[in-house]
Protein backbone atom coordinates (compact mmCIF):
# COMPACT_ATOMS: atom_id res chain seq x y z
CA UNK A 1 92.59 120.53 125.05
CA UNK A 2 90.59 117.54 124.04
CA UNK A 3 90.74 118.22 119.83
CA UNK A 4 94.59 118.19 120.90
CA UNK A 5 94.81 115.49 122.77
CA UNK A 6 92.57 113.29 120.61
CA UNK A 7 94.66 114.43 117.36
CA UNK A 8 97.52 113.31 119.24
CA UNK A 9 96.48 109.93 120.26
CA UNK A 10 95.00 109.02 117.10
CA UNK A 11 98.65 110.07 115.72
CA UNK A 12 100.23 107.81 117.73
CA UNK A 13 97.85 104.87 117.16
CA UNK A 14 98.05 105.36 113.20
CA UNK A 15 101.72 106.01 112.99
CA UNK A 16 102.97 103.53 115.84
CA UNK A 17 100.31 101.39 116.90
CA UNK A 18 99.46 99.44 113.76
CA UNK A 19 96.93 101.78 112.64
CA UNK A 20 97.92 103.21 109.17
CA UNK A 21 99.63 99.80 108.25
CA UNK A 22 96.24 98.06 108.55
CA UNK A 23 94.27 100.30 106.82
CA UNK A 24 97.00 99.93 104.27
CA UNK A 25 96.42 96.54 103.90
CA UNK A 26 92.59 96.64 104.16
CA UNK A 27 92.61 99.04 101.32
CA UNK A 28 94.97 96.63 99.14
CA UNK A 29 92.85 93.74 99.89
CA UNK A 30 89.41 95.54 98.91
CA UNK A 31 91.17 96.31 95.67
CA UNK A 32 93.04 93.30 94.59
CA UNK A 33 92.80 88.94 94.99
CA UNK A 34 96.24 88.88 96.88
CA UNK A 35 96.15 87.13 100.23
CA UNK A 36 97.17 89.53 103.54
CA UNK A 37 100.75 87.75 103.45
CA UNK A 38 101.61 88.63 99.69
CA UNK A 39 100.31 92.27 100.60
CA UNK A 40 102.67 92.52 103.47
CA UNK A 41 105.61 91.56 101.62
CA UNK A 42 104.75 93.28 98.80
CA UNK A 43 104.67 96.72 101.17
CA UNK A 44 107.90 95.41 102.57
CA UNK A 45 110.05 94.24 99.66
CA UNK A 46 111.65 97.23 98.69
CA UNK A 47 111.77 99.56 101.92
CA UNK A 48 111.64 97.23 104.77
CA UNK A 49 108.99 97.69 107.29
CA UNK A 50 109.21 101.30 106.91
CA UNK A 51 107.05 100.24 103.82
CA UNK A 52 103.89 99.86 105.77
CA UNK A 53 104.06 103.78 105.96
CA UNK A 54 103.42 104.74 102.47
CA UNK A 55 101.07 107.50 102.66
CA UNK A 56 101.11 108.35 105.92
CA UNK A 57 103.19 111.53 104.90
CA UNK A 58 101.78 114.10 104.21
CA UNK A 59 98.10 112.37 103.50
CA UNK A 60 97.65 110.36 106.65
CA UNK A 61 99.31 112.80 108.80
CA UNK A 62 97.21 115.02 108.13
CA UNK A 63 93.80 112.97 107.91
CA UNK A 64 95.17 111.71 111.53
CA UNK A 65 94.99 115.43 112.51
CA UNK A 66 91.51 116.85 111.10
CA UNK A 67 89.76 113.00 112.20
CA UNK A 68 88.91 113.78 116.03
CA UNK A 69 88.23 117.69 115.56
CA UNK A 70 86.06 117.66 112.61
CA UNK A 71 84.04 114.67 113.64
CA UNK A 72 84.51 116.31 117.63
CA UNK A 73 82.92 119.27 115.95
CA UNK A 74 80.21 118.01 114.07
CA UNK A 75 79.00 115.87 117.01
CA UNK A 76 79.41 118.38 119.17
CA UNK A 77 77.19 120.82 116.85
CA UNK A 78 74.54 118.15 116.39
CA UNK A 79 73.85 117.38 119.77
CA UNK A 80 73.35 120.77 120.70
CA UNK A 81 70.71 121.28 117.86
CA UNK A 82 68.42 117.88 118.87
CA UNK A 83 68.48 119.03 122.02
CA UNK A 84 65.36 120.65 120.92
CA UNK A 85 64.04 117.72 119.67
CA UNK A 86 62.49 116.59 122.96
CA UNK A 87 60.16 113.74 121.46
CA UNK A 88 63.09 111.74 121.04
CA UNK A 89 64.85 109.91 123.81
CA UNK A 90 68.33 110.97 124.88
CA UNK A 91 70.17 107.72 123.94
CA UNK A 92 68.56 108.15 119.89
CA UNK A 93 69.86 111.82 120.32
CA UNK A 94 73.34 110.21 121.33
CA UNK A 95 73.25 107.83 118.10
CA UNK A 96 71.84 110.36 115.71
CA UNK A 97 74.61 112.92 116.98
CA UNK A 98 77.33 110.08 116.20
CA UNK A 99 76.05 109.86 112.58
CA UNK A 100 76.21 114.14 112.06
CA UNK A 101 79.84 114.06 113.25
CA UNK A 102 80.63 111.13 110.83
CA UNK A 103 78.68 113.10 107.66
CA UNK A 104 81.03 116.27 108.54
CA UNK A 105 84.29 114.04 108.98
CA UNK A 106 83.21 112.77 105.62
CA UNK A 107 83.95 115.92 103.81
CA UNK A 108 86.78 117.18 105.32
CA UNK A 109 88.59 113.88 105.23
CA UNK A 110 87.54 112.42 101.93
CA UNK A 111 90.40 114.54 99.97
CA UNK A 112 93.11 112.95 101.93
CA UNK A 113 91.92 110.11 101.79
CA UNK A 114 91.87 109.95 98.22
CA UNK A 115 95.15 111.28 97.78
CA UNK A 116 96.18 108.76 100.37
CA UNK A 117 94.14 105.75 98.78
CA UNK A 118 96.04 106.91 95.36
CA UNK A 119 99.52 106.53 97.04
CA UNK A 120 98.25 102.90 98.53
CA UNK A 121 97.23 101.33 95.50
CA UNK A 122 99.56 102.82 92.90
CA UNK A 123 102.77 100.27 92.39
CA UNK A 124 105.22 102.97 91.92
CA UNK A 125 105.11 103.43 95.51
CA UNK A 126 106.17 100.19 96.55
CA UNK A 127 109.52 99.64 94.57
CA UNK A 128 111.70 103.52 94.34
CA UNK A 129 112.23 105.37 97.23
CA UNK A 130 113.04 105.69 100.83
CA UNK A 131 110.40 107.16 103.41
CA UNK A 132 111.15 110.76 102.72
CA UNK A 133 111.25 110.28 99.22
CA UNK A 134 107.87 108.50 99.11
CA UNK A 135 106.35 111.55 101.23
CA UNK A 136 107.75 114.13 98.91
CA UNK A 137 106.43 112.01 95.47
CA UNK A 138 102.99 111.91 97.45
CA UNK A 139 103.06 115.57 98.25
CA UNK A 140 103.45 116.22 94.76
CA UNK A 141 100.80 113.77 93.87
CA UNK A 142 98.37 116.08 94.97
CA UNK A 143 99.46 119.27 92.59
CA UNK A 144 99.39 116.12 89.65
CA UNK A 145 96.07 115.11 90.85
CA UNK A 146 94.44 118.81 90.35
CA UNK A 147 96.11 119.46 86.89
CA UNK A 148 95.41 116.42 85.40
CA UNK A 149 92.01 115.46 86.36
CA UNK A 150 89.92 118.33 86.30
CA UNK A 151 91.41 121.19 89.41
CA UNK A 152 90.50 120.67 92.57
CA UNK A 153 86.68 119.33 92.44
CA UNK A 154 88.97 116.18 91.34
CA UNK A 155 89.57 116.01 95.32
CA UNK A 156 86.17 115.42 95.51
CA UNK A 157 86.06 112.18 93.75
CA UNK A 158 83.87 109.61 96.00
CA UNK A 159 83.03 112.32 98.37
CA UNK A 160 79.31 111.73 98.34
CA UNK A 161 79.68 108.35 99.17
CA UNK A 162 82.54 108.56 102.04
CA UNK A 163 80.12 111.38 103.76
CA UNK A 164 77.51 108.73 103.20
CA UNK A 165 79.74 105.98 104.72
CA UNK A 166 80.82 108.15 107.61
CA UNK A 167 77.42 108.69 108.87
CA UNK A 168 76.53 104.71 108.68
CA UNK A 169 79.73 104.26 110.21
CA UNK A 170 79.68 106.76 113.24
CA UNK A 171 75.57 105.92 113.55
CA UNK A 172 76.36 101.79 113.88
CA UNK A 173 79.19 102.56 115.75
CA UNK A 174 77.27 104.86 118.47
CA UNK A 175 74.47 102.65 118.04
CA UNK A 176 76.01 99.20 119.37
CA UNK A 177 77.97 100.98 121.90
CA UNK A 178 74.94 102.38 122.66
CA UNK A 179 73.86 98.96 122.63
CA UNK A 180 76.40 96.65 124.09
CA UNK A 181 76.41 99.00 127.09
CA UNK A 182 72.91 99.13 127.84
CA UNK A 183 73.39 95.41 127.66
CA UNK A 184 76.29 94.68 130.07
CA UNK A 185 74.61 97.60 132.18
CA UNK A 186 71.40 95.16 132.84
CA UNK A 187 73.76 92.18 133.60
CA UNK A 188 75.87 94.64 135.97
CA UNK A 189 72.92 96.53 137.60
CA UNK A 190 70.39 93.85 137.62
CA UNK A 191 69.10 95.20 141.10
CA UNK A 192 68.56 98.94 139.48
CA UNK A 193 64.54 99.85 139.13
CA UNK A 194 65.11 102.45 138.23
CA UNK A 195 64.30 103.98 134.20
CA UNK A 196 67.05 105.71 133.76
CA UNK A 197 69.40 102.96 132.83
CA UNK A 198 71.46 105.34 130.12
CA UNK A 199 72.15 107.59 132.70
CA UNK A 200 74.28 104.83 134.73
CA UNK A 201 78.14 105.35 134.58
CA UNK A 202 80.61 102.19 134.41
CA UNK A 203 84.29 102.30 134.50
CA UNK A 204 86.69 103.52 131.44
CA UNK A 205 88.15 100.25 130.96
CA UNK A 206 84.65 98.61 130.87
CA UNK A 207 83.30 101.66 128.27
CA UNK A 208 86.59 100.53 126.21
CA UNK A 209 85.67 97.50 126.07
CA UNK A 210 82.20 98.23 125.12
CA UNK A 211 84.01 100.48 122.40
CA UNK A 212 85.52 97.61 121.50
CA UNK A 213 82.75 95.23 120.94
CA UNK A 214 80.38 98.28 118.97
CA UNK A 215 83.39 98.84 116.90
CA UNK A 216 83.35 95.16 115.84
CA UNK A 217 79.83 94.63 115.21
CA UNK A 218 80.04 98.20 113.86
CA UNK A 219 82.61 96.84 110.83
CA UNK A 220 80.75 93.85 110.32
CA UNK A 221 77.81 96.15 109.42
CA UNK A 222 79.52 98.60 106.93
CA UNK A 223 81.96 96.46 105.38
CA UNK A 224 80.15 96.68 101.73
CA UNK A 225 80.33 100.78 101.52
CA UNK A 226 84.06 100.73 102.92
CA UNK A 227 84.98 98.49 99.71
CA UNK A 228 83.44 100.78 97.35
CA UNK A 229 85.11 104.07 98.58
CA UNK A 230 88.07 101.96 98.04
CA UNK A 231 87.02 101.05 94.70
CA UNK A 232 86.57 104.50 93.96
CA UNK A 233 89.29 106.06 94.66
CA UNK A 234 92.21 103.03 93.82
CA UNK A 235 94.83 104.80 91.39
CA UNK A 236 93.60 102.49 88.31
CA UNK A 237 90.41 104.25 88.15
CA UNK A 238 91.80 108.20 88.32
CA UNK A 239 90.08 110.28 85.45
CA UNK A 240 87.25 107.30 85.50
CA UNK A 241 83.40 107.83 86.58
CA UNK A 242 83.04 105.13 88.44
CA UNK A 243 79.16 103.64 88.81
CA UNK A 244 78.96 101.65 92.12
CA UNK A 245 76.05 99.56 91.07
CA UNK A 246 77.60 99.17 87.54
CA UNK A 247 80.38 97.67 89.97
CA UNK A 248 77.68 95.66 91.79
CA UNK A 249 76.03 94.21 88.54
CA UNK A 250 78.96 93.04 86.64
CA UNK A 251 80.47 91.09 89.67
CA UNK A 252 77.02 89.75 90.01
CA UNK A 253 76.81 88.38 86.52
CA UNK A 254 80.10 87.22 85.94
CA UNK A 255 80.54 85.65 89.34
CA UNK A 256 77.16 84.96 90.81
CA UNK A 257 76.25 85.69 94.80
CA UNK A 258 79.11 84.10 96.17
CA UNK A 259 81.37 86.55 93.70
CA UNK A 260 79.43 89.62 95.10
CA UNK A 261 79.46 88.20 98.85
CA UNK A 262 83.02 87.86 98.45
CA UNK A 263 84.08 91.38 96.76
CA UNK A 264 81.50 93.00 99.53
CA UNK A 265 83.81 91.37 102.27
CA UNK A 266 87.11 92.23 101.10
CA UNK A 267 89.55 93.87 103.43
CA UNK A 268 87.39 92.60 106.43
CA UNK A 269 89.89 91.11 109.25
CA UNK A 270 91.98 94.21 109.00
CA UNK A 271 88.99 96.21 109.10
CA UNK A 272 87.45 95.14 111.62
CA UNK A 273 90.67 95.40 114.07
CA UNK A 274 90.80 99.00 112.54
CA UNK A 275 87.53 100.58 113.87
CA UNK A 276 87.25 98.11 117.01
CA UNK A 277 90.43 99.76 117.73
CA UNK A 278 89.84 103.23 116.18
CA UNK A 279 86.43 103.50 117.91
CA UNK A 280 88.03 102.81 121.34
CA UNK A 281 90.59 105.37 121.20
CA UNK A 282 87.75 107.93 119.94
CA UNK A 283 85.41 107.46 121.69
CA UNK A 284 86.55 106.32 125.33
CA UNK A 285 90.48 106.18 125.69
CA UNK A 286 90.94 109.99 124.52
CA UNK A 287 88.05 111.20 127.25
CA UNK A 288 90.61 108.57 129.64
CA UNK A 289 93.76 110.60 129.07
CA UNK A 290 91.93 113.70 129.40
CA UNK A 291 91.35 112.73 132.68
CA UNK A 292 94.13 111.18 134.05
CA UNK A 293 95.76 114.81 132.60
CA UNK A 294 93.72 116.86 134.32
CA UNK A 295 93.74 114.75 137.48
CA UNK A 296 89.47 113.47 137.37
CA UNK A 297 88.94 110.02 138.64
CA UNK A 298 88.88 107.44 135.96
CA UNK A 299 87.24 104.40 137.48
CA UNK A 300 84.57 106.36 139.15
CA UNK A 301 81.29 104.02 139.11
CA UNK A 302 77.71 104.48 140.58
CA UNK A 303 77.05 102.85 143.68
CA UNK A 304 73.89 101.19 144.14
C-alpha cells in the first residue's frame, strides 16, 4: 500500500507539480551556458507549455514509478541487515540505511534516466511534434539506443556513477534530516533529560519541514556529481567514453577555478527546489497520506 501510494504521489508531483519540468531545466542548464529564461522558452517555443513534458513519456513515467519502491526496498533491506550491527547507534543505522536505498535506486533508475536525459538534451525534441508524438519518438529512442551503441549494456552508460551519486544523495539527505531534526528537537524539547532524543516524535508538518531544510542543504552538498551524470549522459556525447576528471581538468585549464566552480554549480536553483521538494514527499508527506488513508493520527506529538 505504501510502494503504491508513494509511486503515486511522486507521479503527481513530477507530472503536475513542477517536478519533471525542473529537472528538465536543471539538466539543460548543467549541459549548456543558456540562462533559465532562454531554457524555458526554448522548451516552450514549439509545443506550448506542454513542452516542459518532453520525456516524461514513457522515460519519466516510468522512473516516477520504480523511484519510491526500489529505493523503499533497498532501505528497507538495509536496515534490517545493520540491525545486527549493534556498535553503531540507531540514528548512523538510519543514515547509512538512506545511502543503501539510494545505491539500489541507482541501478534500477539510471537506464531511464539516460534515455530520459537523451530526450532532454537532444534539439530534435524541442521543434517537431505534439506530446504523443514526442512520447512515441522517445519510446523508440530506446530500441535506437541498443542497436546503435553497443545492445543493451549501452543502458548502462554512467551507471557507476549515478549508483555512486544516489548513495551521497540519499546518505546527505538522511543525514541533515537526521540533523536538522535533532536540532529543532533540542530547541523544542529543551526541558527533555532524557538520552534518547532520536526517539522523540514531532508533528508531520514539522518532519516536512525538516525534509525540507535536509533536502536543501542536501543539494547544496551534491551539486558537483549531479552535473556530471548529466554530462554523461547529454545526447552529444552518445557512443563517447566520457572521462569525468578529463572533464574536470580541461575546464580547469582553460577556465581557471572560477570556470570549474561555475560548471560544478550548474543547474543549482532548480536543483535545489527539486530534492527539497522531492525529499519531502519521500520521505515524510507519502508516510502523511498513508495515514490520513488509513485513518492514524497525523499530528500526534510526545508530551512532556
Amino acid at each position: 500500500m505504501k510502494l503504491v501510494i508513494s509511486g503515486g504521489v511522486t507521479i503527481v508531483f513530477e507530472a503536475c507539480g513542477g517536478g519533471h519540468y525542473l529537472e528538465m531545466l536543471k539538466i539543460l542548464k548543467q549541459t549548456s551556458n543558456d540562462t533559465y529564461w532562454t531554457i524555458t522558452k526554448r522548451m516552450t517555443a514549439s509545443k506550448g507549455i506542454i513542452g516542459v513534458l518532453d520525456g516524461f513519456m514513457p522515460w519519466g513515467m516510468i522512473q516516477s514509478m520504480v523511484k519510491g519502491s526500489s529505493f523503499g526496498f533497498g532501505q528497507a533491506a538495509c536496515k534490517v541487515a545493520l540491525e545486527q550491527v549493534t556498535f553503531m547507534p540507531e540514528w548512523q543505522r538510519e543514515i547509512l540505511s538512506g545511502g543503501g536505498g539510494g545505491v539500489v535506486q541507482g541501478v534500477v533508475m539510471s537506464p531511464t534516466l539516460l534515455l530520459k536525459t537523451r530526450v532532454m538534451t537532444d534539439p530534435r525534441f524541442r521543434s517537431t511534434g505534439g506530446f504523443l508524438s514526442t512520447s512515441w519518438h522517445s519510446l523508440k529512442l530506446g530500441k535506437e539506443l541498443i542497436v546503435t551503441e553497443g545492445g543493451l549494456m549501452s543502458l548502462t552508460k554512467g551507471m557507476g556513477i549515478f549508483s555512486f551519486k544516489r548513495f551521497c544523495d540519499w546518505t546527505t539527505r538522511y543525514g541533515f534530516c537526521v540533523m536538522v531534526e535533532h536540532f529543532y528537537k533540542k530547541q523544542k524539547f529543551s526541558k527533555y533529560d532524557g538520552d534518547d532524543l532520536f526517539g522523540l516524535k514531532i508533528s508531520k508538518p514539522e518532519q516536512m519541514a525538516c525534509s525540507l531544510a535536509g533536502g536543501t542543504l542536501s543539494a547544496l552538498a551534491t551539486v558537483p556529481i549531479d552535473v556530471m551524470v548529466a554530462t554523461i549522459q547529454q545526447a552529444n556525447k552518445k557512443g563517447e567514453k566520457v572521462s569525468v576528471i578529463e572533464i574536470y581538468k580541461t575546464e580547469l585549464r582553460e577556465k581557471g577555478v572560477s570556470g570549474l566552480v561555475q560548471l560544478s554549480t550548474r543547474g543549482l536553483i532548480p536543483r535545489v527546489a527539486h530534492v527539497a521538494l522531492t525529499v519531502m514527499i519521500m520521505k515524510t508527506m507519502s508516510s502523511w497520506i498513508y495515514d490520513v488513508i488509513t485513518k492514524k493520527p497525523v499530528f500526534e506529538e510526545d508530551e512532556l
